[in-house]
Structures are given as structure tokens and as C-alpha cells.
C-alpha atoms as a PDB file:
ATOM      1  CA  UNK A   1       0.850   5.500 -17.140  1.00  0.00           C
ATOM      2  CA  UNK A   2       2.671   2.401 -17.499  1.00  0.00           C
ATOM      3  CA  UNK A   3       4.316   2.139 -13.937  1.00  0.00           C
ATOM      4  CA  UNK A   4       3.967   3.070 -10.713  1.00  0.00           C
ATOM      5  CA  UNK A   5       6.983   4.790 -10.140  1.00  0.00           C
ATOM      6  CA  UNK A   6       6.403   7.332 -13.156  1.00  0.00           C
ATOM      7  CA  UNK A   7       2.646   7.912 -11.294  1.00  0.00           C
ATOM      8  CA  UNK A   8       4.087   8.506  -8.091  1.00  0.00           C
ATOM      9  CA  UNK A   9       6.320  10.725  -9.372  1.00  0.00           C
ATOM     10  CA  UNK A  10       3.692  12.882 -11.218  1.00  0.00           C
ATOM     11  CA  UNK A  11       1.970  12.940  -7.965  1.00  0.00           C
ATOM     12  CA  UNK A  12       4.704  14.454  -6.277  1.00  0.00           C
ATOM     13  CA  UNK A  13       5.462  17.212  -8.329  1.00  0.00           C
ATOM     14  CA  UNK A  14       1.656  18.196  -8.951  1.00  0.00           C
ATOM     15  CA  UNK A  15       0.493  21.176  -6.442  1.00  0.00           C
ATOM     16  CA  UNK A  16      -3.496  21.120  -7.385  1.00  0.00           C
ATOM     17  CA  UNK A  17      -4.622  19.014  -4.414  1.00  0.00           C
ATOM     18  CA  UNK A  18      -6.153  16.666  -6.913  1.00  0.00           C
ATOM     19  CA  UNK A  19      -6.804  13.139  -6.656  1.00  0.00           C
ATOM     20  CA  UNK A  20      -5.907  10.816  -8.915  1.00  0.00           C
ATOM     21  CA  UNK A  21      -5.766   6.709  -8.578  1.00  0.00           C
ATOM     22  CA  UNK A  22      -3.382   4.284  -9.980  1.00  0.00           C
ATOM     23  CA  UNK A  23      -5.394   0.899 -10.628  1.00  0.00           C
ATOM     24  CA  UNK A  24      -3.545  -2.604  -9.978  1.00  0.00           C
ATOM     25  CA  UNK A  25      -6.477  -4.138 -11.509  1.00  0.00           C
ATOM     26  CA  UNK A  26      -8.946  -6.389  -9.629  1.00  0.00           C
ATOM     27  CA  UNK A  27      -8.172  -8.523  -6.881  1.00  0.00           C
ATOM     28  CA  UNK A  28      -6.396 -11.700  -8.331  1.00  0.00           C
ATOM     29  CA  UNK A  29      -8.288 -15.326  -7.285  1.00  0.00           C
ATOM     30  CA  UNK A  30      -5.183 -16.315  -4.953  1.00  0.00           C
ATOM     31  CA  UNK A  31      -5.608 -12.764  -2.705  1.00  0.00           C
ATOM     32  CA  UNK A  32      -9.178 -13.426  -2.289  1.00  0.00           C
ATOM     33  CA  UNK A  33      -8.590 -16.704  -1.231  1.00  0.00           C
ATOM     34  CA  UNK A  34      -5.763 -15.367   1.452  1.00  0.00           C
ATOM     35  CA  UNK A  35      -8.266 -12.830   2.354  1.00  0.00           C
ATOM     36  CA  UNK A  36     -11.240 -14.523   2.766  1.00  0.00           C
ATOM     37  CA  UNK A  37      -8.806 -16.923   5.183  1.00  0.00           C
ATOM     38  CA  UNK A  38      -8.875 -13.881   7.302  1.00  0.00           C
ATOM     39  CA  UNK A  39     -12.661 -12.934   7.151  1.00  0.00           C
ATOM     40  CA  UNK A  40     -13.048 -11.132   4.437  1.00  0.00           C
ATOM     41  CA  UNK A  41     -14.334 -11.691   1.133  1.00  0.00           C
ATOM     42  CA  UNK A  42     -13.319  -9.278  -1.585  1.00  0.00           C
ATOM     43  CA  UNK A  43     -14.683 -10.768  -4.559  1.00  0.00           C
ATOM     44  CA  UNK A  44     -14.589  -8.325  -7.786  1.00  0.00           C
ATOM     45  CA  UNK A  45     -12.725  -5.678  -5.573  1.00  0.00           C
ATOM     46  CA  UNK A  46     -10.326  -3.496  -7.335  1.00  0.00           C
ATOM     47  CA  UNK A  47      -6.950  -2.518  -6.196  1.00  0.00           C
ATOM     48  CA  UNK A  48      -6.250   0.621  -5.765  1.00  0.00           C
ATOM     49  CA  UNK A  49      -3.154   3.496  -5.217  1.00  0.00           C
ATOM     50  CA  UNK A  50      -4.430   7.063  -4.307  1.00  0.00           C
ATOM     51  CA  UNK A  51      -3.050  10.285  -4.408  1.00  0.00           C
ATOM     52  CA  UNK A  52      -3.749  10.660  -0.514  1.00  0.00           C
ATOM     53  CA  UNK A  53      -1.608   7.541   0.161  1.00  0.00           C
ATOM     54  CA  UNK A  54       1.208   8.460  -1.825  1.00  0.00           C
ATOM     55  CA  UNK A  55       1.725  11.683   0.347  1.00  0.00           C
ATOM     56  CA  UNK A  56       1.012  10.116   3.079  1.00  0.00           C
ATOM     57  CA  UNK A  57       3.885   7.925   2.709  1.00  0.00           C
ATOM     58  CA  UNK A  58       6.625  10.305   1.803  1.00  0.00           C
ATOM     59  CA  UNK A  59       5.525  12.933   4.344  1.00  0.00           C
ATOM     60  CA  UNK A  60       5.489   9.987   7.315  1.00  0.00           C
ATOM     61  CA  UNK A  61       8.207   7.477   5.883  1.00  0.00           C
ATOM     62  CA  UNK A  62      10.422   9.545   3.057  1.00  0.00           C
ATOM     63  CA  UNK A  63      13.142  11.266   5.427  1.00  0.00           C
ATOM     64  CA  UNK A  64      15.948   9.678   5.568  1.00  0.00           C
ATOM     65  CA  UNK A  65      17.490  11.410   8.707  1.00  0.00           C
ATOM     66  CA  UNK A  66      13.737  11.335  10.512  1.00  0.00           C
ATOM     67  CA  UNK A  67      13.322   7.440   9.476  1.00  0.00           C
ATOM     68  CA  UNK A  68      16.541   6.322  10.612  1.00  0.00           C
ATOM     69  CA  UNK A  69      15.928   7.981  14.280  1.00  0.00           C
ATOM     70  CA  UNK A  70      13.426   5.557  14.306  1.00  0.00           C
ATOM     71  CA  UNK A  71      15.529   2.439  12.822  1.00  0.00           C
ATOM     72  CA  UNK A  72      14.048   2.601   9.177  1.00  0.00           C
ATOM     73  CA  UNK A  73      14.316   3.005   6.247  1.00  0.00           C
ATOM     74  CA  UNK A  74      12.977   5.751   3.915  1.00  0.00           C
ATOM     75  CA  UNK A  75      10.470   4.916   1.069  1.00  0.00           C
ATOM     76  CA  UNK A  76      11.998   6.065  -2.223  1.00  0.00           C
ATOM     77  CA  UNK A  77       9.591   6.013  -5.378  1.00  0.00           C
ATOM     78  CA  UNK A  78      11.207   3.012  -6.513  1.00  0.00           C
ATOM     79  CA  UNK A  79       9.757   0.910  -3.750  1.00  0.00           C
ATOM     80  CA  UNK A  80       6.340   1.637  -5.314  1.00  0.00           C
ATOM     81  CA  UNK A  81       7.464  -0.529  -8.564  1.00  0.00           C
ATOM     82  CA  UNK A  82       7.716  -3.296  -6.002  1.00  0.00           C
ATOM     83  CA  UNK A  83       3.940  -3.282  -4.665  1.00  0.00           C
ATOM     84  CA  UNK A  84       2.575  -5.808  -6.757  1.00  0.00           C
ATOM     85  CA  UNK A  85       5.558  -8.215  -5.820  1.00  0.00           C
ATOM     86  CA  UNK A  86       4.558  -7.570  -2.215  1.00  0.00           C
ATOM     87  CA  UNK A  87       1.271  -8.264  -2.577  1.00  0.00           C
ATOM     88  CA  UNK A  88       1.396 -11.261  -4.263  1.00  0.00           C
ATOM     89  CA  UNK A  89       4.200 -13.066  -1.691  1.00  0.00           C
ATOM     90  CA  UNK A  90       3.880 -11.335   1.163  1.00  0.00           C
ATOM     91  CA  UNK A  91       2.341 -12.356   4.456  1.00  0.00           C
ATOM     92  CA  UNK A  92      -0.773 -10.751   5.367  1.00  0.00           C
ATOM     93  CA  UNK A  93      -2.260 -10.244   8.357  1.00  0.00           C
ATOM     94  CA  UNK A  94      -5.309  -8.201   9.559  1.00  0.00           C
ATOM     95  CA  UNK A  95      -4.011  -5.160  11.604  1.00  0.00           C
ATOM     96  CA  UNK A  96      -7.661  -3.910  12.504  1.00  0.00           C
ATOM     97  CA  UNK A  97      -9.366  -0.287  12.013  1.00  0.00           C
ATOM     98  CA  UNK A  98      -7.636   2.810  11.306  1.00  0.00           C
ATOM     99  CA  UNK A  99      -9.350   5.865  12.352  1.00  0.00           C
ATOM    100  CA  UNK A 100     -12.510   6.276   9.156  1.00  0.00           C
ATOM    101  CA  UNK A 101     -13.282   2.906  10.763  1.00  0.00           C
ATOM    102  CA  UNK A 102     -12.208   0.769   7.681  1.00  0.00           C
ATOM    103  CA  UNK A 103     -10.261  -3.114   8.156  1.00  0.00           C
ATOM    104  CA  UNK A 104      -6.641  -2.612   7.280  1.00  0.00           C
ATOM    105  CA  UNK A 105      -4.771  -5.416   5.831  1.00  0.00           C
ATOM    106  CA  UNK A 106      -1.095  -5.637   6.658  1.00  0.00           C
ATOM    107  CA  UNK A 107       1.934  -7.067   3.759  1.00  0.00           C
ATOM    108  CA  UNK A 108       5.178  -7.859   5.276  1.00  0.00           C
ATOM    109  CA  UNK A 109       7.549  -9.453   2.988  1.00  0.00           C
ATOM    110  CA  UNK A 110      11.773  -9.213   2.533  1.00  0.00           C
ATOM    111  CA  UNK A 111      13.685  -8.434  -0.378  1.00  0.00           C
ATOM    112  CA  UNK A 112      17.402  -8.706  -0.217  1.00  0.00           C
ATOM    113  CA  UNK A 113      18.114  -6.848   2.983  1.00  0.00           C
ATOM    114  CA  UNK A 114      15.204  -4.717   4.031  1.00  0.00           C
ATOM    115  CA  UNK A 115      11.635  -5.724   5.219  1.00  0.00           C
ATOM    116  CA  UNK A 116       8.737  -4.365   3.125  1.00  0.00           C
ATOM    117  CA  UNK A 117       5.865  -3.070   5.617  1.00  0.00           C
ATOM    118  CA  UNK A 118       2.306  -2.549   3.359  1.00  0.00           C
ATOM    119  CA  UNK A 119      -1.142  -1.505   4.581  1.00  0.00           C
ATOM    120  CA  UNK A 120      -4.271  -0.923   2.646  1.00  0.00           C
ATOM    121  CA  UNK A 121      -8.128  -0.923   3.737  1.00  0.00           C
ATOM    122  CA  UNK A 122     -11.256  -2.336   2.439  1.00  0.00           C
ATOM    123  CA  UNK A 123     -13.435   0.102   1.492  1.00  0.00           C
ATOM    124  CA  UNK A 124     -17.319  -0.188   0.053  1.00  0.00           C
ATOM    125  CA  UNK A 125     -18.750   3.152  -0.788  1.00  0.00           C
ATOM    126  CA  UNK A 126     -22.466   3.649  -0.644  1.00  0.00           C
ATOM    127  CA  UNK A 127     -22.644   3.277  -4.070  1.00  0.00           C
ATOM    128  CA  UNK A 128     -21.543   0.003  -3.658  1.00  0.00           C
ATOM    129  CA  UNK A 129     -18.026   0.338  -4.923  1.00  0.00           C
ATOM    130  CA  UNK A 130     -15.703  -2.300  -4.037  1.00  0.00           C
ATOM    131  CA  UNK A 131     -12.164  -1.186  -3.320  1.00  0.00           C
ATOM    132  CA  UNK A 132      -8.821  -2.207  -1.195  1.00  0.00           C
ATOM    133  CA  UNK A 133      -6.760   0.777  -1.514  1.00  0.00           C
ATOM    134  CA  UNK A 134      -3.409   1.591   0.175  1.00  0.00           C
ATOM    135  CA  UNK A 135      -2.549   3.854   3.152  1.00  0.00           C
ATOM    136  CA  UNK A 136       1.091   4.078   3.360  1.00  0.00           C
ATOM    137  CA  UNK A 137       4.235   2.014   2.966  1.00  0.00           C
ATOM    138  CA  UNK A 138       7.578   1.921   5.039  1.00  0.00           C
ATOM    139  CA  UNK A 139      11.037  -0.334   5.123  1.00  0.00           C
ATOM    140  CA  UNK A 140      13.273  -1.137   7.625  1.00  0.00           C
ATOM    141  CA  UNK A 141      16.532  -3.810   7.623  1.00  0.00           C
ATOM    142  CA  UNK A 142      15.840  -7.315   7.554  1.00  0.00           C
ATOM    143  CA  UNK A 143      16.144  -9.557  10.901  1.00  0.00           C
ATOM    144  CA  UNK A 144      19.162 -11.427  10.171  1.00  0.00           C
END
């Protein structure tokens, strides 16, 4: 699959409850260094985008009359072309646990009018499998 957009699509339209994973390779050198600034060091990590996460998102932040009760914006599969862009000039921040106990990092970064929110956790299987993969995604307008 040659973008994310085209997987996320194929993901919503297939009903089989599997998972599949969308690799953004491994973590580059400068997000290890940003990372490690925060206490974490994910050396040879790869960067992941699950089924679970895409569904997530467009079941909490796709409605566009539910998100802009709240002030937001809703995530369209185009925004998931722009992941990689938010991860590399975003701020991060560390947000804490979610609820399996894993350390969610937090992206915020602007692009012409609306403010990118992105979260994904650290995971380490007991295999030893090193992986950051994303939990969901939402927009709102940019502070002026």
C-alpha cells in the first residue's frame, strides 16, 4: 500500500474484524533523541498504524455534527496522509498512561488553520517487540 490514506480506507470498508498494521518504518534518529529528552529511549522501535486505532478515531473524532458540539474538527482520511509530517515537527509531550497501562506520547502541531492533536503508546511485547503505535487522532481550529 503506498499511502496511508488508501490503507485507512481499506480498513474502513473491511467488515472481518481483522487486524492489519500500516508500518512508518523505524523510529528516525531525531524522534529518539526528542524522546529520550522525555525519558524514554526507543531505540530500533518501529512505528506503527493499527487497525484498532483507525476505528477508534473515526468512531470518537469522525462526526462532523458530534465533533463540532465539542469545538472540533472531524478527522477525514486525508488527515492520515499528514501523520508523518506531524511527527516529524510537532511538539511532543508525554501525556501519561492510558488504561492497558502503556506511556502515551502526545503530537500537537498546526497546519494552515487547524491544530493537529496525535497520540500513540510505547509498547514492548513479551517477545520483546519494540513498537510506538497510534491510538487516535483529532483536529480542532488553530488559536489565532
Amino acid at each position: 500500500m503506498n499511502n496511508l490514506k488508501t490503507f485507512v480506507e481499506k480498513i474502513l470498508n473491511d467488515n472481518s474484524n481483522q487486524q492489519f498494521e500500516f508500518s512508518l518504518g523505524l523510529i528516525s534518529d531525531s524522534d529518539i533523541k526528542k524522546i529520550k529528552n522525555l525519558g524514554f529511549d526507543t531505540s530500533n522501535f518501529e512505528r506503527l498504524i493499527d487497525t484498532y486505532a483507525i476505528k477508534h478515531t473515526f468512531k470518537h473524532h469522525g462526526d462532523f455534527y458530534k465533533e463540532k458540539n465539542r469545538g472540533q474538527i472531524n478527522v477525514i482520511t486525508e488527515d492520515f496522509n499528514l501523520i508523518p509530517l506531524i511527527l516529524e515537527k510537532g511538539m511532543i509531550s508525554y501525556v501519561g498512561k492510558n488504561q492497558q497501562n502503556l506511556d502515551v506520547l502526545q503530537y500537537e502541531y498546526i497546519i494552515g488553520e487547524i491544530l493537529y492533536f496525535y497520540f500513540e503508546s510505547i509498547r514492548v511485547n513479551r517477545k520483546g517487540k519494540k513498537r510506538i503505535v497510534m491510538e487516535t487522532m483529532y483536529k480542532r481550529k488553530a488559536p489565532k
